[in-house]
PDB file of N, CA and C in Angstrom:
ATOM      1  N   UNK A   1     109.040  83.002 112.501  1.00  0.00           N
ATOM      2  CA  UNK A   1     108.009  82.877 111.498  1.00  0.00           C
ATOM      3  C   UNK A   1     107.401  81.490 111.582  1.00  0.00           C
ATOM      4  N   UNK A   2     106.012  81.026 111.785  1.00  0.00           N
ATOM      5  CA  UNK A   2     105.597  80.379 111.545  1.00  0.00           C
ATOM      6  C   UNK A   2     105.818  79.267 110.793  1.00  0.00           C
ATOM      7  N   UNK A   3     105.664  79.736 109.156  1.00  0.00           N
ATOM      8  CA  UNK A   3     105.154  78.849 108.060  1.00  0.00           C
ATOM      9  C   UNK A   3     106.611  79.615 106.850  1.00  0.00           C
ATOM     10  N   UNK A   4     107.691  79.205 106.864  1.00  0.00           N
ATOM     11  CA  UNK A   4     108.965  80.145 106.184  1.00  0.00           C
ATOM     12  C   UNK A   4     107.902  79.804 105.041  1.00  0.00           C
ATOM     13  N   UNK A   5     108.630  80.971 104.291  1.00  0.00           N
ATOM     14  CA  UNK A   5     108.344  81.247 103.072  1.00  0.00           C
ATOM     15  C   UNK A   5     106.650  81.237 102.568  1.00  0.00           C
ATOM     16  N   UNK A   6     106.301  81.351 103.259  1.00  0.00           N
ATOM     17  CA  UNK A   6     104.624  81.572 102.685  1.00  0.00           C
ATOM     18  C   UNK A   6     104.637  83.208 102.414  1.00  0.00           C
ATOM     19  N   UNK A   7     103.688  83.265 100.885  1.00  0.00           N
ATOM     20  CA  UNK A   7     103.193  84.016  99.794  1.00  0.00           C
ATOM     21  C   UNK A   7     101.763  85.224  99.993  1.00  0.00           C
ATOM     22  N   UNK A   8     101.852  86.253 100.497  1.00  0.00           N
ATOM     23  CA  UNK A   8     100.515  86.963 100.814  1.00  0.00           C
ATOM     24  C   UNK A   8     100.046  87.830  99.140  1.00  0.00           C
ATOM     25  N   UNK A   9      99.399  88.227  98.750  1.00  0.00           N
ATOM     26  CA  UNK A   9      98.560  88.723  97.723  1.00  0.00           C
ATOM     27  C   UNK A   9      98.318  90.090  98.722  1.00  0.00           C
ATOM     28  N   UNK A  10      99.164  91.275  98.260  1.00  0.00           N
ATOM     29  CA  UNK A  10      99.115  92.145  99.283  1.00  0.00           C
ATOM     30  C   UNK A  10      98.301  93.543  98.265  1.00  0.00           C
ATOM     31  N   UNK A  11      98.106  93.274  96.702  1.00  0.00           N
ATOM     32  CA  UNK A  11      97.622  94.258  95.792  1.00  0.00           C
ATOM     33  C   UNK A  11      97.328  93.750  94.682  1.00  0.00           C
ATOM     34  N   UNK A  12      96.467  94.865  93.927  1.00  0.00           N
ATOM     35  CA  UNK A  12      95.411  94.137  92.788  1.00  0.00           C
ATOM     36  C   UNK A  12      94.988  95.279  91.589  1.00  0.00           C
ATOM     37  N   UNK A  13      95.634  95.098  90.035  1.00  0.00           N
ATOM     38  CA  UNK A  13      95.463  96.120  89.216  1.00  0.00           C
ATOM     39  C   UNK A  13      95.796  97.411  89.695  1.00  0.00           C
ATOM     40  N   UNK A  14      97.339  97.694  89.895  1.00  0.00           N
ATOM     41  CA  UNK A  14      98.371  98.846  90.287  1.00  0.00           C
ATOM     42  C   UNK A  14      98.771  99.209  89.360  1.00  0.00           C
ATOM     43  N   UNK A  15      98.735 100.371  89.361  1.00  0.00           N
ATOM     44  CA  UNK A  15      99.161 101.286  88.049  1.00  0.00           C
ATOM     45  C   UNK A  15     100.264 101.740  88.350  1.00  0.00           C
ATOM     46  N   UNK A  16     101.603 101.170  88.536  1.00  0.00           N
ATOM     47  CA  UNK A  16     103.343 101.645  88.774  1.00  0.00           C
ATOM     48  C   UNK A  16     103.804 102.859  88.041  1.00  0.00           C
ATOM     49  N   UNK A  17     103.152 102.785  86.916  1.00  0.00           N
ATOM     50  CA  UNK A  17     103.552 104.278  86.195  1.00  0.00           C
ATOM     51  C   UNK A  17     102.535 104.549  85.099  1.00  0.00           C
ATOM     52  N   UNK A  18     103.189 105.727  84.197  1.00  0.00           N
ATOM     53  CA  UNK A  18     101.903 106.063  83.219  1.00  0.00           C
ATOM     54  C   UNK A  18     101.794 104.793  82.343  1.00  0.00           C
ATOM     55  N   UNK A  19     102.661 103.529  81.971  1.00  0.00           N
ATOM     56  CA  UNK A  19     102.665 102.741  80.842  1.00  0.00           C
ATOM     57  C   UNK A  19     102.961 101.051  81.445  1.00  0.00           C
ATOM     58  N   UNK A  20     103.097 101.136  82.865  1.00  0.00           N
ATOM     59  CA  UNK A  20     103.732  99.992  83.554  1.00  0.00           C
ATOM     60  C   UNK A  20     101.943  99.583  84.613  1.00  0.00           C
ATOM     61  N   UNK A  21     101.427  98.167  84.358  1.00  0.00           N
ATOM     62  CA  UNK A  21     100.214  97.901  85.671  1.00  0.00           C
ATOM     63  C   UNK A  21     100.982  96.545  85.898  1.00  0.00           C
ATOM     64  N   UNK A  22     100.550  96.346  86.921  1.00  0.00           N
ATOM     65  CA  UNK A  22     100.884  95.688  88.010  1.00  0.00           C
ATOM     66  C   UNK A  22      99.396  94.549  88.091  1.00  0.00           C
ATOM     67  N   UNK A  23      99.488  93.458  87.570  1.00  0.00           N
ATOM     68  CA  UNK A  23      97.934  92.775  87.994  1.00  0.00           C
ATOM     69  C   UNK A  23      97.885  92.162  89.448  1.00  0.00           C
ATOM     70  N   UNK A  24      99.232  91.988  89.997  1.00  0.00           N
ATOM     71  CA  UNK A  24      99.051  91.539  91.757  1.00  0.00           C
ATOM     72  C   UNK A  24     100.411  91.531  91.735  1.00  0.00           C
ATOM     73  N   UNK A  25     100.152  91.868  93.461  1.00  0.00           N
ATOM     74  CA  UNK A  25     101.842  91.753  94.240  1.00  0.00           C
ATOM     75  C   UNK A  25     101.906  90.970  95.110  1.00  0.00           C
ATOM     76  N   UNK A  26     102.421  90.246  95.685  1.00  0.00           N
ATOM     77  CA  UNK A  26     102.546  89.309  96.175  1.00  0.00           C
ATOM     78  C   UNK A  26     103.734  89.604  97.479  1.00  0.00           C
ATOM     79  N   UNK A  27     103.886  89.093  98.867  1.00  0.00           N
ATOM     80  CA  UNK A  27     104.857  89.391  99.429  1.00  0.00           C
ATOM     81  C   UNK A  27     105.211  88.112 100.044  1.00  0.00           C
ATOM     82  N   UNK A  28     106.285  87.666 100.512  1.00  0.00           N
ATOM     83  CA  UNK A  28     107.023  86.579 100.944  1.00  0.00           C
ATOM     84  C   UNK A  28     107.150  86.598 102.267  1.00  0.00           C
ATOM     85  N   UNK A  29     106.753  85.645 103.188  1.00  0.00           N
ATOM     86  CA  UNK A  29     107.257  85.492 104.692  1.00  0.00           C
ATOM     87  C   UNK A  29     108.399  86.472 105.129  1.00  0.00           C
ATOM     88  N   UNK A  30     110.073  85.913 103.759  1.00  0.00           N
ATOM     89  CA  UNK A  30     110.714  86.499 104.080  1.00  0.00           C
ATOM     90  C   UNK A  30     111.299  87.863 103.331  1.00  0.00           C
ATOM     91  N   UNK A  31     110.118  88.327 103.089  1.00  0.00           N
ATOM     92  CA  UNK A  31     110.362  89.819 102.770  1.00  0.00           C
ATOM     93  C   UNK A  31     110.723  89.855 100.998  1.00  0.00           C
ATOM     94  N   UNK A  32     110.400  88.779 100.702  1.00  0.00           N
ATOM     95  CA  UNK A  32     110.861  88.766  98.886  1.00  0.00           C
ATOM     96  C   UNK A  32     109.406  89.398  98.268  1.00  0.00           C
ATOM     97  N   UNK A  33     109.741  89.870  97.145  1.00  0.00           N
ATOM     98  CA  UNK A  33     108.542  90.716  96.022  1.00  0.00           C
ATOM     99  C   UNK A  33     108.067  90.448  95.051  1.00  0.00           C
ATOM    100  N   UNK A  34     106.739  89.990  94.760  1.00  0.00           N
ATOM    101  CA  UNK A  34     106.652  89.304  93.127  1.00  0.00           C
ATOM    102  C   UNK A  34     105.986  90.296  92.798  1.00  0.00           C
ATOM    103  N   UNK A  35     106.196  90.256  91.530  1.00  0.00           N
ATOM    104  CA  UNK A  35     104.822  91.664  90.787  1.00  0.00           C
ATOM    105  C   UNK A  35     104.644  90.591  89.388  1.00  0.00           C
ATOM    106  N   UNK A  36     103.444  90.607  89.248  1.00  0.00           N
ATOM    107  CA  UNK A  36     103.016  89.855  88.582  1.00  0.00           C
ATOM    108  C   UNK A  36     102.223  90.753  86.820  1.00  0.00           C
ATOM    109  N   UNK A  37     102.942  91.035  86.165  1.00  0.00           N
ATOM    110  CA  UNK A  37     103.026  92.216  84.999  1.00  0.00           C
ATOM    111  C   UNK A  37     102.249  91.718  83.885  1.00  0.00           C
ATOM    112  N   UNK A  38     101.506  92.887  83.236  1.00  0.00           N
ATOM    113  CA  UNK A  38     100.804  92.441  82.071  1.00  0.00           C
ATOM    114  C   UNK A  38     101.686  92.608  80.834  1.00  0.00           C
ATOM    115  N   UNK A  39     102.454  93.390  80.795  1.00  0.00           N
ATOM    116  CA  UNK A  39     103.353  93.605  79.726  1.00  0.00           C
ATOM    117  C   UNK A  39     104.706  93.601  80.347  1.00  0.00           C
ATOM    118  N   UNK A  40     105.719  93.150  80.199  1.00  0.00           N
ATOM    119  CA  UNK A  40     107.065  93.714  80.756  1.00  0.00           C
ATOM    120  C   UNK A  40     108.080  93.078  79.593  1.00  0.00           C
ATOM    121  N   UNK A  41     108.946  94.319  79.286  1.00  0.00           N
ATOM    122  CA  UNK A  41     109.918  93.817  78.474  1.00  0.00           C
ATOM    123  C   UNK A  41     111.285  93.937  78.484  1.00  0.00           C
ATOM    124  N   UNK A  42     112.629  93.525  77.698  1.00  0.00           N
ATOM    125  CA  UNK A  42     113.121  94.044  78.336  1.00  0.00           C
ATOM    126  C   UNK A  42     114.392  95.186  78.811  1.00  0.00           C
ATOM    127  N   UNK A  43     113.249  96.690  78.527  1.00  0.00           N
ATOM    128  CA  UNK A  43     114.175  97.769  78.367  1.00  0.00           C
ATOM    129  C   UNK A  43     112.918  98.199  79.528  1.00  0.00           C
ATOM    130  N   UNK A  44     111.553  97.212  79.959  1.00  0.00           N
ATOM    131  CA  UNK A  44     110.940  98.343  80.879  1.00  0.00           C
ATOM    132  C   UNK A  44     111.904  98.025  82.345  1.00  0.00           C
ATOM    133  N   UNK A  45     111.679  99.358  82.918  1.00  0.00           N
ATOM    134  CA  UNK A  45     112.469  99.846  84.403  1.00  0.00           C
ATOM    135  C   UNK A  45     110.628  99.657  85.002  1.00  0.00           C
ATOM    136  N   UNK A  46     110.920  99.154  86.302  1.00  0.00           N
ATOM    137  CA  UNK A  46     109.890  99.120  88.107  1.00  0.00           C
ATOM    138  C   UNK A  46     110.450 100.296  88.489  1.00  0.00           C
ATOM    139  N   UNK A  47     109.330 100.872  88.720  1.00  0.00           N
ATOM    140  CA  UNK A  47     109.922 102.007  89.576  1.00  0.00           C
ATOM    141  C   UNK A  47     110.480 101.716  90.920  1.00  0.00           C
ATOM    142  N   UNK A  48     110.947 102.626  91.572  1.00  0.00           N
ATOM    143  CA  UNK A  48     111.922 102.235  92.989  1.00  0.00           C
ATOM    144  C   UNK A  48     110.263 102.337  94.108  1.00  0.00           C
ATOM    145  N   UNK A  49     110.609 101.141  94.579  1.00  0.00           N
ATOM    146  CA  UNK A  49     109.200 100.788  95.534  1.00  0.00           C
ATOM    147  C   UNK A  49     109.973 100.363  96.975  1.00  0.00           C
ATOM    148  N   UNK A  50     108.904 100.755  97.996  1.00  0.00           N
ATOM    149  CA  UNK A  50     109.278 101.678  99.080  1.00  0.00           C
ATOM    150  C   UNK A  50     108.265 100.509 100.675  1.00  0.00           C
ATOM    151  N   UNK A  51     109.011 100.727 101.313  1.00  0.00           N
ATOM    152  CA  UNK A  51     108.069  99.841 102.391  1.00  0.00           C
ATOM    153  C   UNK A  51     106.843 100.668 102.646  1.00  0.00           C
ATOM    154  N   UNK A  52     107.013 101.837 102.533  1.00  0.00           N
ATOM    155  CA  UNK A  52     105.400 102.686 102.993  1.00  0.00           C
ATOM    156  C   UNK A  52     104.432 102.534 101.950  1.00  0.00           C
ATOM    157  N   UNK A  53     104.755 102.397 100.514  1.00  0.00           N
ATOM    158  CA  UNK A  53     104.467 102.547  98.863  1.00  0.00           C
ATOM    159  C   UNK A  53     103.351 101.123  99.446  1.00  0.00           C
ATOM    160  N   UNK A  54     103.956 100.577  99.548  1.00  0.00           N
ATOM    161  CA  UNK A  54     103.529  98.935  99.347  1.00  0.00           C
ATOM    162  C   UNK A  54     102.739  98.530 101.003  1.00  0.00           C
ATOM    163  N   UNK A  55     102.973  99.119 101.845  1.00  0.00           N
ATOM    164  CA  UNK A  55     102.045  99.006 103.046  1.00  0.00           C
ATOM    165  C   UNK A  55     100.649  99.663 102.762  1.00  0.00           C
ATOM    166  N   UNK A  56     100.862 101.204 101.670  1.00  0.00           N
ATOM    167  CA  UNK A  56      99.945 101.657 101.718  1.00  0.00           C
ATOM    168  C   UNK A  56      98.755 101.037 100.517  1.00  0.00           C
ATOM    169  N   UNK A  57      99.212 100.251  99.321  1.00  0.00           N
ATOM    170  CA  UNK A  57      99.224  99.439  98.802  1.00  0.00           C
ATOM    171  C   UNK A  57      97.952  98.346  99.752  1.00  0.00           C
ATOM    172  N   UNK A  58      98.891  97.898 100.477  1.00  0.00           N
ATOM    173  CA  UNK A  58      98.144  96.688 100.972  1.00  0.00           C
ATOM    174  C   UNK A  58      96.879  97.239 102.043  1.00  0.00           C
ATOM    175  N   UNK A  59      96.903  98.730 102.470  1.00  0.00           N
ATOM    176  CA  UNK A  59      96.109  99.170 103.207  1.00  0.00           C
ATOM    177  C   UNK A  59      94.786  99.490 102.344  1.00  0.00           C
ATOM    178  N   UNK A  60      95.094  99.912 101.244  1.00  0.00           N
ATOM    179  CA  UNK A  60      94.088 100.348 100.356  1.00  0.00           C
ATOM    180  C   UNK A  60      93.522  98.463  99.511  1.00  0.00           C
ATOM    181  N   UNK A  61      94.445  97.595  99.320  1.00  0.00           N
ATOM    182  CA  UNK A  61      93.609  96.499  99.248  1.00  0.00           C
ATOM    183  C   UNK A  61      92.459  95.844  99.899  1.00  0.00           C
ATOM    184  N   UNK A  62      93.149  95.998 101.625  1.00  0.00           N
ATOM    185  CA  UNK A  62      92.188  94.934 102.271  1.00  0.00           C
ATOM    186  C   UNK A  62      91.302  95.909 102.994  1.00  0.00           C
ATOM    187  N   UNK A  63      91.901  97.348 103.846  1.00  0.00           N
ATOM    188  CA  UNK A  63      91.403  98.467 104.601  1.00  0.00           C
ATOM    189  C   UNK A  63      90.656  99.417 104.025  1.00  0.00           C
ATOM    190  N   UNK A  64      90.012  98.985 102.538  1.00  0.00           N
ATOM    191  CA  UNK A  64      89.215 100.703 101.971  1.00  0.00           C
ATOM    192  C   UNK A  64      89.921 101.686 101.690  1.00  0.00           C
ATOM    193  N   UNK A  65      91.491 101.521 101.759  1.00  0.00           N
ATOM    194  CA  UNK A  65      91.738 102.965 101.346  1.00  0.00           C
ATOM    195  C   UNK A  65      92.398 103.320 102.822  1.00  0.00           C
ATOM    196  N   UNK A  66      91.987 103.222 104.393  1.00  0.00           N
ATOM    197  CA  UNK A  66      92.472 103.216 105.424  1.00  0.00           C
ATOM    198  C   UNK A  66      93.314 103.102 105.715  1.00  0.00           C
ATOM    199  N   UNK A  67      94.420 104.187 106.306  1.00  0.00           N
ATOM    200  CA  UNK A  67      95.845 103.792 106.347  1.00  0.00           C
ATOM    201  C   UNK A  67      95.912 102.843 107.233  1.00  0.00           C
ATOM    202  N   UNK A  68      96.566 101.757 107.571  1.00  0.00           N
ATOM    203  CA  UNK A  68      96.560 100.570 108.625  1.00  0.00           C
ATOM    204  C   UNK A  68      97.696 100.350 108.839  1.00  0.00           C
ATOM    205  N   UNK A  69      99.002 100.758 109.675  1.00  0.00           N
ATOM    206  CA  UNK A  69     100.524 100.713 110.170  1.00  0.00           C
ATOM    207  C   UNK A  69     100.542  99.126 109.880  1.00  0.00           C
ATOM    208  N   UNK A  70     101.545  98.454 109.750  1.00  0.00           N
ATOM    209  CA  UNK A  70     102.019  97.137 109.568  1.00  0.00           C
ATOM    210  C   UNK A  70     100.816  96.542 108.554  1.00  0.00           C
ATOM    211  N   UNK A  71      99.972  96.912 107.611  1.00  0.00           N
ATOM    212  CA  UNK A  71      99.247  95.948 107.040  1.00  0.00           C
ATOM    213  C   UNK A  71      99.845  95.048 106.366  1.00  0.00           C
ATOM    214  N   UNK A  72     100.999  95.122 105.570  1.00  0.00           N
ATOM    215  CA  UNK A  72     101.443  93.631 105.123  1.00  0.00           C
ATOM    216  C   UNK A  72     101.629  92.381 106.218  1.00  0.00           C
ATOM    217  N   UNK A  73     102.054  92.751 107.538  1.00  0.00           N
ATOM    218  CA  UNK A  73     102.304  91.884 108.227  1.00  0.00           C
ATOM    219  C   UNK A  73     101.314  91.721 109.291  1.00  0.00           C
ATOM    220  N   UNK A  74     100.450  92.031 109.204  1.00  0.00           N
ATOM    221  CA  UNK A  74      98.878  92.524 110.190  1.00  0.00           C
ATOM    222  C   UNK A  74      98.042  91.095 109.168  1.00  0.00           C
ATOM    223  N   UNK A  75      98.341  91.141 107.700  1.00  0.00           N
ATOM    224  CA  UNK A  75      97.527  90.066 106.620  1.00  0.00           C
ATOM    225  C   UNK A  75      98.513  89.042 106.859  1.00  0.00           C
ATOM    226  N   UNK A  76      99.255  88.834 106.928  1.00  0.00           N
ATOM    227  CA  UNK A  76     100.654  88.076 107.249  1.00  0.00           C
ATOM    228  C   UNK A  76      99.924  87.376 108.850  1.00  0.00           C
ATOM    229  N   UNK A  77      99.424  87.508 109.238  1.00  0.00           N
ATOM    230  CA  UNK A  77      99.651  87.106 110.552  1.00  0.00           C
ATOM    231  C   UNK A  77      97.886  86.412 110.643  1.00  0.00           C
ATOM    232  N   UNK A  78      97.204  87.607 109.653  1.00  0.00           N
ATOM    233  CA  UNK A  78      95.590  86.943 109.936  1.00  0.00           C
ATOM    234  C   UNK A  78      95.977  85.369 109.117  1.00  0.00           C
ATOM    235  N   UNK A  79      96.749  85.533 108.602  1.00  0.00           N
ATOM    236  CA  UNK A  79      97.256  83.948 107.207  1.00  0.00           C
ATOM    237  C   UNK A  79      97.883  82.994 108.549  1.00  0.00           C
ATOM    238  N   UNK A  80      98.409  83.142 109.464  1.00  0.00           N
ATOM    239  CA  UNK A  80      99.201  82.494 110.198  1.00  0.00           C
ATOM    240  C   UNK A  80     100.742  82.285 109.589  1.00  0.00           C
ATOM    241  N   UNK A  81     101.178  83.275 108.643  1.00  0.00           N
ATOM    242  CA  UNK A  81     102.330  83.520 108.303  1.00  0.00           C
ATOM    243  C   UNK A  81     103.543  83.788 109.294  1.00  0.00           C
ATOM    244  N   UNK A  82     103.388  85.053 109.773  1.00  0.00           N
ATOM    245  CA  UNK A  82     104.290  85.404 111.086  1.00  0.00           C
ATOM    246  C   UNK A  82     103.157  85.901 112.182  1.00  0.00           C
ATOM    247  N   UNK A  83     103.883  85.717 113.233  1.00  0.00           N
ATOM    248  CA  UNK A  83     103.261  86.166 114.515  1.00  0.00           C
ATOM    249  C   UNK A  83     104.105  87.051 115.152  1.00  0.00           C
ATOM    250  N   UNK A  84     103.365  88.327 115.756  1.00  0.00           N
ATOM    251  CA  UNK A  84     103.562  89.434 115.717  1.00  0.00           C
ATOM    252  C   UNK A  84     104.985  89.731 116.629  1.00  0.00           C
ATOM    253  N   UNK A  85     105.546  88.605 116.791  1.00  0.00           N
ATOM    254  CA  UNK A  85     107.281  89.143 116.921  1.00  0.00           C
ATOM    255  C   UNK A  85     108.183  89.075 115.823  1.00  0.00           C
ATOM    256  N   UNK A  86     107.393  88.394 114.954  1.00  0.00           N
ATOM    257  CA  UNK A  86     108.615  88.268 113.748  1.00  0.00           C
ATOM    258  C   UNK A  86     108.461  89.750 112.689  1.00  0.00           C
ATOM    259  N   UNK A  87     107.378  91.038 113.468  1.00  0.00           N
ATOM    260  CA  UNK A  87     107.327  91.928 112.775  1.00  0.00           C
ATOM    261  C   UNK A  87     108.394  92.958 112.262  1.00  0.00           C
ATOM    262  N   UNK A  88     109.310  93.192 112.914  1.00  0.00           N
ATOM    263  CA  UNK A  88     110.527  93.814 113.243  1.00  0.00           C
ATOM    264  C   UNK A  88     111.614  93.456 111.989  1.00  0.00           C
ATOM    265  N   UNK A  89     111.880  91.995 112.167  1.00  0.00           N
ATOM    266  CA  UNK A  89     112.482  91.555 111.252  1.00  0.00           C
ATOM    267  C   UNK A  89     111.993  90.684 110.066  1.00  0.00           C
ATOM    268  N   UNK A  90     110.785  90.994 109.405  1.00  0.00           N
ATOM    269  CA  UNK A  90     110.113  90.789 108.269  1.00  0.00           C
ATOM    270  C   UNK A  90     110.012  92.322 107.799  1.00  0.00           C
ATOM    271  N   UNK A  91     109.806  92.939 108.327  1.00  0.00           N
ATOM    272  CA  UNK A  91     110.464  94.532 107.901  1.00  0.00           C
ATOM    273  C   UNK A  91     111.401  95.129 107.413  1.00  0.00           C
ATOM    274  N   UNK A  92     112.484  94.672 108.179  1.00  0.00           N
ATOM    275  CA  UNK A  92     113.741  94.956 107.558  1.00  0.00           C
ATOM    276  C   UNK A  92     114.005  94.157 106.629  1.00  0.00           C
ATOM    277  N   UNK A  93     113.742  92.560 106.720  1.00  0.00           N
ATOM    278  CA  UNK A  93     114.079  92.255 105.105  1.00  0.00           C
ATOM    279  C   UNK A  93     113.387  92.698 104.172  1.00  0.00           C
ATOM    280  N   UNK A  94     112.276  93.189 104.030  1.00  0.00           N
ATOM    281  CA  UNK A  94     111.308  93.590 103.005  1.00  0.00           C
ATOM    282  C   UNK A  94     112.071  94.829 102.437  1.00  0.00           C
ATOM    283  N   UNK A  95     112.775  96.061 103.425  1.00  0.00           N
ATOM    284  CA  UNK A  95     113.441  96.671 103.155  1.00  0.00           C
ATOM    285  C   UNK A  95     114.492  96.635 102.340  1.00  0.00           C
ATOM    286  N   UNK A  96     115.751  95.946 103.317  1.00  0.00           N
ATOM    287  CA  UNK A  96     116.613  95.205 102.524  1.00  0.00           C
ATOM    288  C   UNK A  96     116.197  94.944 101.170  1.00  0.00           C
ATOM    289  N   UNK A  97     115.601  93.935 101.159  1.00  0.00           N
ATOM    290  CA  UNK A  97     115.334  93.768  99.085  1.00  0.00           C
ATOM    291  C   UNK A  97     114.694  94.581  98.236  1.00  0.00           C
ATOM    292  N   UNK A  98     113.950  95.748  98.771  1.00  0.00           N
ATOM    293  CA  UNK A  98     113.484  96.428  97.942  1.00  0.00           C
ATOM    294  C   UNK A  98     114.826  97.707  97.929  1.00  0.00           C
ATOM    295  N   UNK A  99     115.715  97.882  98.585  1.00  0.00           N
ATOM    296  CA  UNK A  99     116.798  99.155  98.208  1.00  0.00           C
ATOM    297  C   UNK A  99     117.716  98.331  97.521  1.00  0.00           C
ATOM    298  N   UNK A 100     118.073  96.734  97.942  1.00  0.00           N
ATOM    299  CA  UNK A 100     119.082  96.582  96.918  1.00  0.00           C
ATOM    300  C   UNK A 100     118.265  96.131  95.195  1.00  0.00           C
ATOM    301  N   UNK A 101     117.038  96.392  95.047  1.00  0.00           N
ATOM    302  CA  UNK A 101     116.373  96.181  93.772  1.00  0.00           C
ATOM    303  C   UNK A 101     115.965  94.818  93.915  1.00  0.00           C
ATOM    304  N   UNK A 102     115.978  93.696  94.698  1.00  0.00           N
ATOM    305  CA  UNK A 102     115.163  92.348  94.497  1.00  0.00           C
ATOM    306  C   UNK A 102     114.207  92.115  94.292  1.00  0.00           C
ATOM    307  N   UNK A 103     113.216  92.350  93.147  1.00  0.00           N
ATOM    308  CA  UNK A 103     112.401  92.403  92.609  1.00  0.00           C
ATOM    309  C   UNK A 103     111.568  91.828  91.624  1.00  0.00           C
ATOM    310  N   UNK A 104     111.096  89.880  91.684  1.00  0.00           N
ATOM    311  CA  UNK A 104     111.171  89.513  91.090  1.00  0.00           C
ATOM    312  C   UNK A 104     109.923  89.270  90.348  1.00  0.00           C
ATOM    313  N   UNK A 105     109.679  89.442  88.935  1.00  0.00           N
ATOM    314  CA  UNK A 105     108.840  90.016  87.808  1.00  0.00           C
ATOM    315  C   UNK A 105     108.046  88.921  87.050  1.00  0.00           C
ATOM    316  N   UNK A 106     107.104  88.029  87.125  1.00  0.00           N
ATOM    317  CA  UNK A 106     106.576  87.610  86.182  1.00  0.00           C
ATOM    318  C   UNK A 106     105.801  88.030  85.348  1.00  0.00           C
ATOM    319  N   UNK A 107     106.170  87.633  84.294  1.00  0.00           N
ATOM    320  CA  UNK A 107     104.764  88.399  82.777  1.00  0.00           C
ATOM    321  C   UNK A 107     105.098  87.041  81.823  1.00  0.00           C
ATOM    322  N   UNK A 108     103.614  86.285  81.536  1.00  0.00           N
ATOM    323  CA  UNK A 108     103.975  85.486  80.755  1.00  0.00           C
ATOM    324  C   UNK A 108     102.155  84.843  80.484  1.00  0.00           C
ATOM    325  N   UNK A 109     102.168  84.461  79.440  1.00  0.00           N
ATOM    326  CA  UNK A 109     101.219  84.480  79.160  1.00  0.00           C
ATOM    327  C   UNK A 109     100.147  83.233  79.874  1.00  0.00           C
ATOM    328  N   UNK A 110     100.851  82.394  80.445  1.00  0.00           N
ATOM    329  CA  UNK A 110     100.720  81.640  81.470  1.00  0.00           C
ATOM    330  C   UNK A 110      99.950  82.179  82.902  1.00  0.00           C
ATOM    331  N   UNK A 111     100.521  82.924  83.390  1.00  0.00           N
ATOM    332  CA  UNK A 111      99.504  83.956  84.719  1.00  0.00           C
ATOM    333  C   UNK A 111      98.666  85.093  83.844  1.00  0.00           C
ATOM    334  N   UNK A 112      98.858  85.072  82.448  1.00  0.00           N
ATOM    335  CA  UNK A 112      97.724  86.312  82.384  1.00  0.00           C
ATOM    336  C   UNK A 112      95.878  85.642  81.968  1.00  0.00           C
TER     337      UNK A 112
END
């Protein structure tokens, strides 16, 4: 990886469920997750989010809606984040933290 730990803006006003939005997501060099929440409290549940969920996510941000294979790390790379060998394993960690739930949540009246 390039630049460790650099921050991509991979989505924008996501609707996670019927009562849960999402105002941006954010993804990490190394595969970490911010969701950046208009309301979150704390009995609300994130739904279980998925490497395809969130590629397709970032395909419909920057691609129109266009499915685009690797777009988190395709924007990742136009940033000079990773270069296209570190794709493999910026994948699997992205994985990794999204099955064991690493998921980390800001809502505060500060980012809104």
């Amino acid at each position: 990886m390039r630049d460790k730990n650099s921050t991509v803006l991979i989505a924008r006003d996501i609707q996670l469920t019927y009562k849960l939005r999402a105002k941006s997501i954010y993804v990490d060099s190394d595969g970490s997750v911010a969701i950046v929440m208009e309301h979150f409290g704390p009995k609300t549940q994130i739904p279980e989010l998925t490497v395809d969920y969130l590629d397709a996510l970032c395909s419909k941000f920057y691609y129109g809606g266009y499915t685009h294979q690797d777009a988190i790390a395709d924007i990742m790379l136009l940033n000079s984040v990773l270069t296209r060998g570190d794709y493999g394993n910026f994948y699997s960690a992205l994985e990794s933290n999204l099955r064991a739930g690493n998921v980390s949540v800001i809502s505060s009246p500060i980012f809104q």
